[in-house]
N, C-alpha and C. Protein backbone atom coordinates (compact mmCIF):
# COMPACT_ATOMS: atom_id res chain seq x y z
N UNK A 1 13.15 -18.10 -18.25
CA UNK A 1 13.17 -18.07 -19.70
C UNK A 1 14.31 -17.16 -20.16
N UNK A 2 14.84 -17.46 -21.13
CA UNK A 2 16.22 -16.77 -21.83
C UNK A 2 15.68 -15.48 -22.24
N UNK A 3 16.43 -14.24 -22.40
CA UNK A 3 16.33 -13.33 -23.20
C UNK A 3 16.34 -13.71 -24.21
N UNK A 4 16.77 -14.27 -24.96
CA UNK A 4 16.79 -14.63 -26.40
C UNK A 4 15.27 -14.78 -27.20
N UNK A 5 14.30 -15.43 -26.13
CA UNK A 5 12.97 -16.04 -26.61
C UNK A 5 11.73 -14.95 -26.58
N UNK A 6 12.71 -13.82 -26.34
CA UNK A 6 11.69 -12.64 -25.72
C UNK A 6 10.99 -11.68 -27.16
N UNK A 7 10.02 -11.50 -27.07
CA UNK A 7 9.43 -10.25 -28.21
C UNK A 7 10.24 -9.12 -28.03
N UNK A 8 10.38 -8.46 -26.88
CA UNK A 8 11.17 -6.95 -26.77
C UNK A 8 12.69 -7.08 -26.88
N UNK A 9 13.29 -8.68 -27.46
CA UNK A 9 14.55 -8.15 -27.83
C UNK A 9 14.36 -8.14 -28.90
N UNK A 10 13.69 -8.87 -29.67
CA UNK A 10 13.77 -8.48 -31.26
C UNK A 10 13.24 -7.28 -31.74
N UNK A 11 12.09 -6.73 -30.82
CA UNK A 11 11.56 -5.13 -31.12
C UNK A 11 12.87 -3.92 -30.42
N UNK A 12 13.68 -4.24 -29.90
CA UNK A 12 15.21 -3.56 -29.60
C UNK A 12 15.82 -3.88 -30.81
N UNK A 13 15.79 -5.09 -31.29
CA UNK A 13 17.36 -4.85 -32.38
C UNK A 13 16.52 -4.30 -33.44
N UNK A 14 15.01 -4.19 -33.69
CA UNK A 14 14.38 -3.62 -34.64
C UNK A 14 14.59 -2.30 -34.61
N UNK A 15 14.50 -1.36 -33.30
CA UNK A 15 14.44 -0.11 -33.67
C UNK A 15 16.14 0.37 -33.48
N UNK A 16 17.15 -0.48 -33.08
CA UNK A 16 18.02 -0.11 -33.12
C UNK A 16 18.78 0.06 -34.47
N UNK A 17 18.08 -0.73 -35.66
CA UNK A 17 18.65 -1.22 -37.00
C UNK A 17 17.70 -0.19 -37.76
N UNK A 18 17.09 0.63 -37.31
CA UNK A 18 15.85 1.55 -38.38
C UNK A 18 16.74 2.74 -38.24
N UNK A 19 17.33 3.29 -39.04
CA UNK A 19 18.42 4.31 -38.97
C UNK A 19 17.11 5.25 -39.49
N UNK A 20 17.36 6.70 -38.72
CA UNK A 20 17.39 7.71 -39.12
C UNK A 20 17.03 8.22 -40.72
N UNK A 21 16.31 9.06 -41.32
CA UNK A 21 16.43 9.13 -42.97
C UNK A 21 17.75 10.44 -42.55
N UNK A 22 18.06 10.40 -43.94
CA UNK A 22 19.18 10.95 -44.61
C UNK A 22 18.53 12.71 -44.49
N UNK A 23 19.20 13.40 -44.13
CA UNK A 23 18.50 15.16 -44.24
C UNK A 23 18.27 15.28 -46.10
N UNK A 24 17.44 15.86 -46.17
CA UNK A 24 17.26 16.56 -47.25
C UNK A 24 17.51 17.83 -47.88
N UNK A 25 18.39 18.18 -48.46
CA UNK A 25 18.61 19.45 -48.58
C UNK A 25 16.92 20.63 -48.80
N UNK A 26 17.10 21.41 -47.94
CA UNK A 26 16.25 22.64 -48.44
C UNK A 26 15.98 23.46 -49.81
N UNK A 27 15.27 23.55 -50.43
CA UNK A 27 15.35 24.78 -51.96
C UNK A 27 14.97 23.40 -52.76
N UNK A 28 14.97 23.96 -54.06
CA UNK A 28 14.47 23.76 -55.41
C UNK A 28 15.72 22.04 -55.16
N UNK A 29 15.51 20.67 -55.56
CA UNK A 29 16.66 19.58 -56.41
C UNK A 29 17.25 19.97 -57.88
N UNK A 30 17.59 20.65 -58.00
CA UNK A 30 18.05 20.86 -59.74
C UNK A 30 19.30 20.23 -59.82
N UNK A 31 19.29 19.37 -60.84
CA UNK A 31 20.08 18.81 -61.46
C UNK A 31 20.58 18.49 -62.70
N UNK A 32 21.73 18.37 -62.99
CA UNK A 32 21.94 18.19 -64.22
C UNK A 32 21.12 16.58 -65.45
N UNK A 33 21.46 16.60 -66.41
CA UNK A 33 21.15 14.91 -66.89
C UNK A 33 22.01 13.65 -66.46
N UNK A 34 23.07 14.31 -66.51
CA UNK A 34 24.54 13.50 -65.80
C UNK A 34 23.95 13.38 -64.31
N UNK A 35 23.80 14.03 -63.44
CA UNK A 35 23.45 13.84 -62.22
C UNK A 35 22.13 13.08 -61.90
N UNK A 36 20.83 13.27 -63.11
CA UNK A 36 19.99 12.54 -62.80
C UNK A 36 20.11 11.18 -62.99
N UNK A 37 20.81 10.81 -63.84
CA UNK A 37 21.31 9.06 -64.12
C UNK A 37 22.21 9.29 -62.91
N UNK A 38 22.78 9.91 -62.31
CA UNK A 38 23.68 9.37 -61.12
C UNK A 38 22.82 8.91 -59.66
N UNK A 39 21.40 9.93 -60.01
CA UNK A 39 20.60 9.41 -58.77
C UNK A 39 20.06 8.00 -59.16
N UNK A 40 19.47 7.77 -60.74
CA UNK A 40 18.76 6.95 -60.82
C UNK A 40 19.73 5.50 -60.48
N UNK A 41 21.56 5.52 -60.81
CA UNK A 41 22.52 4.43 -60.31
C UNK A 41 22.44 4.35 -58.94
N UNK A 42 22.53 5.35 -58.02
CA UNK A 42 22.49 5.04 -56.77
C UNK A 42 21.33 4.77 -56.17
N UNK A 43 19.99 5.11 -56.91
CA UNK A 43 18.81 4.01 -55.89
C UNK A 43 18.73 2.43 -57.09
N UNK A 44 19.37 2.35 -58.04
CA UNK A 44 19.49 0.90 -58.49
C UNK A 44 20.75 0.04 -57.50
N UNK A 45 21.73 0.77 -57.04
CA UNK A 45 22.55 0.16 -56.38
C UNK A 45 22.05 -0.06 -54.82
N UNK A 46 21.21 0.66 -54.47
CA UNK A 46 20.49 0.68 -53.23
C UNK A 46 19.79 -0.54 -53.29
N UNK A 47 19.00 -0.44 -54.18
CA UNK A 47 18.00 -1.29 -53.90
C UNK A 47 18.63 -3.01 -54.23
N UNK A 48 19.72 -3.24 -54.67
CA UNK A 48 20.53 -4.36 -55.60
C UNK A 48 20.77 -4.49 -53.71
N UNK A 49 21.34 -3.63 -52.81
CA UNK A 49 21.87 -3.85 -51.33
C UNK A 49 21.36 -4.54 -50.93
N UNK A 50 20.09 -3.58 -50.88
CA UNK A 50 18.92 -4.17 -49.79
C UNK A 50 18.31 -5.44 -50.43
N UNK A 51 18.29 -5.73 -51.45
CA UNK A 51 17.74 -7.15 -51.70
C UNK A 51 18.36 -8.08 -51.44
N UNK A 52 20.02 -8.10 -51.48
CA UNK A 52 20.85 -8.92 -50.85
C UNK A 52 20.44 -9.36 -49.23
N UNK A 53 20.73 -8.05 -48.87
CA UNK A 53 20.39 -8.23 -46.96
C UNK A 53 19.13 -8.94 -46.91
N UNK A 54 18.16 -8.61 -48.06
CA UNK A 54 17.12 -9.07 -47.29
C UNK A 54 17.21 -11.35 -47.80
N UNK A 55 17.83 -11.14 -48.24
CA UNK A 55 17.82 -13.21 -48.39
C UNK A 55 18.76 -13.49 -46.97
N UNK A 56 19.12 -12.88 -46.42
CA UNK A 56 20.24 -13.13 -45.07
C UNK A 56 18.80 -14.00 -44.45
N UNK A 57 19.17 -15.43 -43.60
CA UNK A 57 18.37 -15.90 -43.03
C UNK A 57 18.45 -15.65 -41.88
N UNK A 58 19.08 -15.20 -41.00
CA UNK A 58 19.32 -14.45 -39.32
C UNK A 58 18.05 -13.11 -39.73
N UNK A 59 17.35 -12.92 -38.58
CA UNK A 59 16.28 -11.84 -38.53
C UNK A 59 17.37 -10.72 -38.50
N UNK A 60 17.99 -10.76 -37.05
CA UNK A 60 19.09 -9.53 -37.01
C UNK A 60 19.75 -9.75 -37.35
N UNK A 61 20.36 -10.13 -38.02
CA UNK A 61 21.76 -10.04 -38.57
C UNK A 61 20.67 -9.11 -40.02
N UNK A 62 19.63 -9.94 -41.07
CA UNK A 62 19.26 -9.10 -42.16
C UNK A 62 18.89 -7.49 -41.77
N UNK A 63 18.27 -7.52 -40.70
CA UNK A 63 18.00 -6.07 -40.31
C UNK A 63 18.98 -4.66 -40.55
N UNK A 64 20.14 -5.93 -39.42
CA UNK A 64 21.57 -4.89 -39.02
C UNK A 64 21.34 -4.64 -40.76
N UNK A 65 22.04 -5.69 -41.56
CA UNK A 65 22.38 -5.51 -43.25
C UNK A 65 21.50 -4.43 -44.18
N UNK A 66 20.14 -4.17 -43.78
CA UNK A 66 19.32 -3.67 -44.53
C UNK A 66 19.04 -2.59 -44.29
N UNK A 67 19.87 -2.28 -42.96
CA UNK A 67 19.37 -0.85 -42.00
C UNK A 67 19.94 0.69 -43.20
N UNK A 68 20.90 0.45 -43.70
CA UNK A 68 21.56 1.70 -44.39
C UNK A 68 21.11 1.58 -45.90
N UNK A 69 21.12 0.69 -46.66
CA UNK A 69 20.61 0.39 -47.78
C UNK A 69 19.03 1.22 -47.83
N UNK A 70 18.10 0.35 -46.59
CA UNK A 70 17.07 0.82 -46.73
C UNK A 70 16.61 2.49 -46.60
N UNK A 71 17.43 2.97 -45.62
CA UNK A 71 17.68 4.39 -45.80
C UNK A 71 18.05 5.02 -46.84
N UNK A 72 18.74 4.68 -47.59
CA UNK A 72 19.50 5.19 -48.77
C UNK A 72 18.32 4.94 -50.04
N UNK A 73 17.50 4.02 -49.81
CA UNK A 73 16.33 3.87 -50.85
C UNK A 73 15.13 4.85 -50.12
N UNK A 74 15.21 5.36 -49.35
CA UNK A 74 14.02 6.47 -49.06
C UNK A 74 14.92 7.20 -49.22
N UNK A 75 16.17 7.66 -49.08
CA UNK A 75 16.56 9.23 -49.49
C UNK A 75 16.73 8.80 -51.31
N UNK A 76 17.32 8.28 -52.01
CA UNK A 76 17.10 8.58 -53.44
C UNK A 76 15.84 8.54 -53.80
N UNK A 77 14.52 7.97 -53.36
CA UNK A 77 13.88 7.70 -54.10
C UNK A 77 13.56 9.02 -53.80
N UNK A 78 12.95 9.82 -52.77
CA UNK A 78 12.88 11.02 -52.71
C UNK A 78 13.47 12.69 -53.72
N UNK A 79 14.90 11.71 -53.98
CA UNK A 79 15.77 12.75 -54.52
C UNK A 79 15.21 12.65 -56.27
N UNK A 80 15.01 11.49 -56.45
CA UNK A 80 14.32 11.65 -58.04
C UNK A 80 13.07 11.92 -57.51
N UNK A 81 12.08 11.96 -57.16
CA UNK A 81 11.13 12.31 -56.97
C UNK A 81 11.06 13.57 -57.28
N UNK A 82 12.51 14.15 -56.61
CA UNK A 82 12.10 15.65 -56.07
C UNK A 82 12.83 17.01 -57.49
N UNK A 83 13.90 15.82 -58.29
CA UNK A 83 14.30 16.16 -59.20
C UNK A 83 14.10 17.28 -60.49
N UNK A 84 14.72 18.08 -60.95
CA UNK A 84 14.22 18.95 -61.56
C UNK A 84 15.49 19.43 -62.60
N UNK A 85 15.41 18.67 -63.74
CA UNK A 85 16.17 18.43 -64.66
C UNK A 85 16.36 19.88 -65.28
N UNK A 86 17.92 20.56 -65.02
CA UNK A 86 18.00 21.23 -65.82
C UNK A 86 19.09 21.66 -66.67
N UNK A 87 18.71 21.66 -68.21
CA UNK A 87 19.21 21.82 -69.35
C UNK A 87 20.52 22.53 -69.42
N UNK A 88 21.97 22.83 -70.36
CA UNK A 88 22.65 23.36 -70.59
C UNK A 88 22.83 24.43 -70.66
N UNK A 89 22.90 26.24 -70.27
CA UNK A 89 22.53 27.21 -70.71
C UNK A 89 23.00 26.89 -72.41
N UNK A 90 22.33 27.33 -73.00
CA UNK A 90 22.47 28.67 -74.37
C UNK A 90 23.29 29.39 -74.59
N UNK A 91 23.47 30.10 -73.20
CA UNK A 91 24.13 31.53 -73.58
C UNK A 91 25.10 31.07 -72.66
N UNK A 92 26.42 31.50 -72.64
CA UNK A 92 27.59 31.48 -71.58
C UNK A 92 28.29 32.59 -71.36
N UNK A 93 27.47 33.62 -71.58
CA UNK A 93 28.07 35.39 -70.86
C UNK A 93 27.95 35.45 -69.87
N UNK A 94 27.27 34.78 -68.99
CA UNK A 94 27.07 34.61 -67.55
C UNK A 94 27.33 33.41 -67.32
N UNK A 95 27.76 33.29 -65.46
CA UNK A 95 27.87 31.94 -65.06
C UNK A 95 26.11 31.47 -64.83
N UNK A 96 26.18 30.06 -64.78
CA UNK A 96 24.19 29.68 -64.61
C UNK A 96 25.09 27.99 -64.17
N UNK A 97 23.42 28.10 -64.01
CA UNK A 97 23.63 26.38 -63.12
C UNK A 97 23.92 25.61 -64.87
N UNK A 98 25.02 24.51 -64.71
CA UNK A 98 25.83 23.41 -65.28
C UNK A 98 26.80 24.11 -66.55
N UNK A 99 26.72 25.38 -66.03
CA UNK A 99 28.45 26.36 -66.58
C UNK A 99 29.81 25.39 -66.22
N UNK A 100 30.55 26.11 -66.86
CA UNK A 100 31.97 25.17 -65.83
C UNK A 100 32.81 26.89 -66.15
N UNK A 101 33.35 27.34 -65.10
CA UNK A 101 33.91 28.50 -64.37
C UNK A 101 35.08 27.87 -64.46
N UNK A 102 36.21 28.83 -64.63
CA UNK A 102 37.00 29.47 -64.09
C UNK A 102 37.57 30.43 -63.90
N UNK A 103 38.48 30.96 -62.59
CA UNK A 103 38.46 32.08 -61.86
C UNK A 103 39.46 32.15 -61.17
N UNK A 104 39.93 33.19 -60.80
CA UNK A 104 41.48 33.41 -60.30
C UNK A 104 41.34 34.00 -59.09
N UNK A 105 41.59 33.73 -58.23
CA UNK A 105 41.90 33.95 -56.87
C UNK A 105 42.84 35.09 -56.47
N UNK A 106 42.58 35.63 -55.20
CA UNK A 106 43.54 36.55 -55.08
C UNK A 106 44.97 36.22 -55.08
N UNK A 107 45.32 35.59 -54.46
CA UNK A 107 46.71 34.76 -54.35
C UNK A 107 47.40 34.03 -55.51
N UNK A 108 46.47 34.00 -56.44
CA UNK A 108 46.78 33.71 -57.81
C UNK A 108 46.80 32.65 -58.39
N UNK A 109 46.05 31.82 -57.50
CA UNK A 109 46.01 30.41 -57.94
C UNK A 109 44.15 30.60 -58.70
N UNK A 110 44.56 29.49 -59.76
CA UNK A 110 43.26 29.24 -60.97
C UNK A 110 42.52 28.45 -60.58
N UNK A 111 41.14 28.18 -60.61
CA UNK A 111 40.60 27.30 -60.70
C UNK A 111 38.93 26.98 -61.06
N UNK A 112 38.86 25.84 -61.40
CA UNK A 112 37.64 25.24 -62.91
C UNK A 112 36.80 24.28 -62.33
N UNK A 113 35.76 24.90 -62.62
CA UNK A 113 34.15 23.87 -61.62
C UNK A 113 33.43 24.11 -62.35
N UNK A 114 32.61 23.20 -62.54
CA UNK A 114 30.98 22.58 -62.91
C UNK A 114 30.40 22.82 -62.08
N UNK A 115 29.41 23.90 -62.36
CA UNK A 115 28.02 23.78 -61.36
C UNK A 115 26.87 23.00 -61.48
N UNK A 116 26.40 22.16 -60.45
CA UNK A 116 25.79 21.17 -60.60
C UNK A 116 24.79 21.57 -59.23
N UNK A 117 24.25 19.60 -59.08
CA UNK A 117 22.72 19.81 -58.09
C UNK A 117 23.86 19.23 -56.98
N UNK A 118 23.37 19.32 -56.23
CA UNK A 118 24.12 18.99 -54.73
C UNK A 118 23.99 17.46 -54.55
N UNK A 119 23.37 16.83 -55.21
CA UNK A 119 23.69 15.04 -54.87
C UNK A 119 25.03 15.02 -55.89
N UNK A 120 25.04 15.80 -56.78
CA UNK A 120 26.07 15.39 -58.06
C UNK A 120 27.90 16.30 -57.38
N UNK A 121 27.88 17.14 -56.36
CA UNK A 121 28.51 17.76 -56.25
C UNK A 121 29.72 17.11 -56.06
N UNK A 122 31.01 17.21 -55.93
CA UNK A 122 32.60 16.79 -55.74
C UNK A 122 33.44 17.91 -56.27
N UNK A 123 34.54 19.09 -55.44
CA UNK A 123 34.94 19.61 -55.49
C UNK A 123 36.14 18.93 -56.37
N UNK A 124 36.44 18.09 -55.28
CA UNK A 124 37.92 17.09 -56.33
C UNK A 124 37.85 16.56 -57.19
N UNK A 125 36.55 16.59 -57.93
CA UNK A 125 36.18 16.01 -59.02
C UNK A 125 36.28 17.36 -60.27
N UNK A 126 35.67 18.53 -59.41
CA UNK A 126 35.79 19.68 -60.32
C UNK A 126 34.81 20.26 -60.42
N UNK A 127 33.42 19.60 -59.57
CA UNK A 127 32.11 19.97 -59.68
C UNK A 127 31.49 20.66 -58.04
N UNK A 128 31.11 21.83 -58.27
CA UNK A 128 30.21 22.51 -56.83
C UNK A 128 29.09 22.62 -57.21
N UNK A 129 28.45 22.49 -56.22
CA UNK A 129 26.93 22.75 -55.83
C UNK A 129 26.67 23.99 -55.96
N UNK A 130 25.53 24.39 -56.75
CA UNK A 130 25.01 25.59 -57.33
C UNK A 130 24.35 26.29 -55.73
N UNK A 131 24.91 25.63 -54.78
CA UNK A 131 23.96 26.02 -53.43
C UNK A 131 25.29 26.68 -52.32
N UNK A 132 26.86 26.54 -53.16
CA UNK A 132 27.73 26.43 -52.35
C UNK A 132 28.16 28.03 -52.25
N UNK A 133 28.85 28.92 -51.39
CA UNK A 133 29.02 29.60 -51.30
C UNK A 133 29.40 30.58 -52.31
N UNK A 134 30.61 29.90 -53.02
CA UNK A 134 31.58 30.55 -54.33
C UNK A 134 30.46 30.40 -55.24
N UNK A 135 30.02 29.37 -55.50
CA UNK A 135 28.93 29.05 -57.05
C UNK A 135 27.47 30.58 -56.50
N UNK A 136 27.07 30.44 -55.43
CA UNK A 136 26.11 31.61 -55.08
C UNK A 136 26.61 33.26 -55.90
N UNK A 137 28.06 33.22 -55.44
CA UNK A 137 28.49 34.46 -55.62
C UNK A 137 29.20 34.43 -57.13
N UNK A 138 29.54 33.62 -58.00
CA UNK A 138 29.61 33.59 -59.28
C UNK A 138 28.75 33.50 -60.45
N UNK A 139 27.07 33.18 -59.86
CA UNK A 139 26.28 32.69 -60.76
C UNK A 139 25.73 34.30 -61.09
N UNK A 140 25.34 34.95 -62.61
CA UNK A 140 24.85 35.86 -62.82
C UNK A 140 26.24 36.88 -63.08
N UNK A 141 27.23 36.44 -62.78
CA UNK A 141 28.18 37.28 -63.68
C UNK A 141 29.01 36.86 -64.86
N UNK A 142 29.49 37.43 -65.36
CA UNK A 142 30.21 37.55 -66.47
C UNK A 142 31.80 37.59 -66.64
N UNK A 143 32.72 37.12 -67.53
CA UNK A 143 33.69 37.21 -67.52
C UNK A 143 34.71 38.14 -67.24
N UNK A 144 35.36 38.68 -66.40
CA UNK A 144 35.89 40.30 -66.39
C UNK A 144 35.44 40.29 -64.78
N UNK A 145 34.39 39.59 -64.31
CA UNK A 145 34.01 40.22 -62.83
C UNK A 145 33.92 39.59 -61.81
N UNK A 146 33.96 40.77 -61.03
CA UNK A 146 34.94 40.20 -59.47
C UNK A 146 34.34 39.55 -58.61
N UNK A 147 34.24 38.39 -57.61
CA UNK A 147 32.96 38.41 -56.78
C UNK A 147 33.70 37.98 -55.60
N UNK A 148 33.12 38.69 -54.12
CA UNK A 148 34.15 38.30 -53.56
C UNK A 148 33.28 36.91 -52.58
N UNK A 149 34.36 36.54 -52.27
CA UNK A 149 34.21 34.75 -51.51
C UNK A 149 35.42 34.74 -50.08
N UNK A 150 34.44 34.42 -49.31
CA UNK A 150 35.14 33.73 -48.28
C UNK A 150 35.97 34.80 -47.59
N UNK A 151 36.13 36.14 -47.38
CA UNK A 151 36.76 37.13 -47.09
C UNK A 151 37.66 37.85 -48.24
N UNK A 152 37.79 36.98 -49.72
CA UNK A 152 39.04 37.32 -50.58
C UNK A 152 37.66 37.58 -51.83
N UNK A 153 38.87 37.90 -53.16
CA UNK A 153 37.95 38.09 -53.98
C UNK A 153 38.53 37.17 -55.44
N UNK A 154 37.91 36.58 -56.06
CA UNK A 154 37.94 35.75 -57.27
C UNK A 154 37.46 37.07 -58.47
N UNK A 155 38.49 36.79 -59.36
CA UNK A 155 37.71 37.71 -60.93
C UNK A 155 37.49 36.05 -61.94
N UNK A 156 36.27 36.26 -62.68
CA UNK A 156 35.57 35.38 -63.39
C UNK A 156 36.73 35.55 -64.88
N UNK A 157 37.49 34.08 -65.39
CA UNK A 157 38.47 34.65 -66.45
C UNK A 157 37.79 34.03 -67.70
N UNK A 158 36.83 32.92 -67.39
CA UNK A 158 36.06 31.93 -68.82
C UNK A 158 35.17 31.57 -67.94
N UNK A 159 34.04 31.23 -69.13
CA UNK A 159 32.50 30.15 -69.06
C UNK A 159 32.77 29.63 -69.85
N UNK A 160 32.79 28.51 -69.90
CA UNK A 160 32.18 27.23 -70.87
C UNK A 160 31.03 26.70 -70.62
């Protein structure tokens, strides 16, 4: 009899196509409103995937197709789940989570970030994670002050 006709190859390409879930970050999900519509687009685009893969009429071939999609719909759905919407500060004498900083470096170069939740994060975009090293050591001060990062030290020059 062929391999092909066998139960334990299709229970092989089954567990070979069940990827792993996605890590979850540790601590509080806080996120901005902008970031929570960004989770709620990426498990609508998830799930738009996986419904595709799943009309594929090949068993494995839909599997292979559905293997990352379907992962990606247990890590967002998780991530709104786990979500924890939070508001604009009020006050901007201090840096706080969804400030936008900037800060001058020792070497003298400037630079301007949004603190955000860590699904929303992109440095090249302009936005760090309120979990990231520099955002740790900027949050709770004020304009005028120094904090140091990474072996060097940044002075805080605006909040918005």
């Amino acid at each position: 009899m062929s391999v092909a006709f066998t139960k334990e190859e299709s229970a092989e390409t089954a567990s070979e196509t069940m990827l792993p879930d996605r890590p979850l970050p540790e601590g509080p999900n806080l996120v901005t409103a902008a970031g929570l519509a960004a989770l709620e687009q990426h498990l609508a685009d998830a799930r738009a995937t996986y419904d595709a893969a799943m009309s594929v009429e090949d068993v494995n071939e839909r599997r292979r197709q559905a293997a990352s999609p379907f992962r990606d719909l247990r890590y967002f759905t998780e991530r709104l789940r786990s979500a924890q919407v939070v508001p604009p500060p009020e006050n901007r004498d201090v840096v706080a989570f969804g400030c936008v900083v900037t800060f001058e470096r020792d070497d003298g170069r400037v630079q301007t970030y949004r603190i955000v939740g860590e699904d929303e994060a992109d440095p090249k975009a302009g936005t760090i994670s309120f979990t990231s090293p520099i955002a740790r050591a900027l949050i709770g001060k004020g304009i005028g002050e120094v904090a140091g990062v990474g072996g060097g030290e940044v002075e805080i020059v605006a909040i918005g």
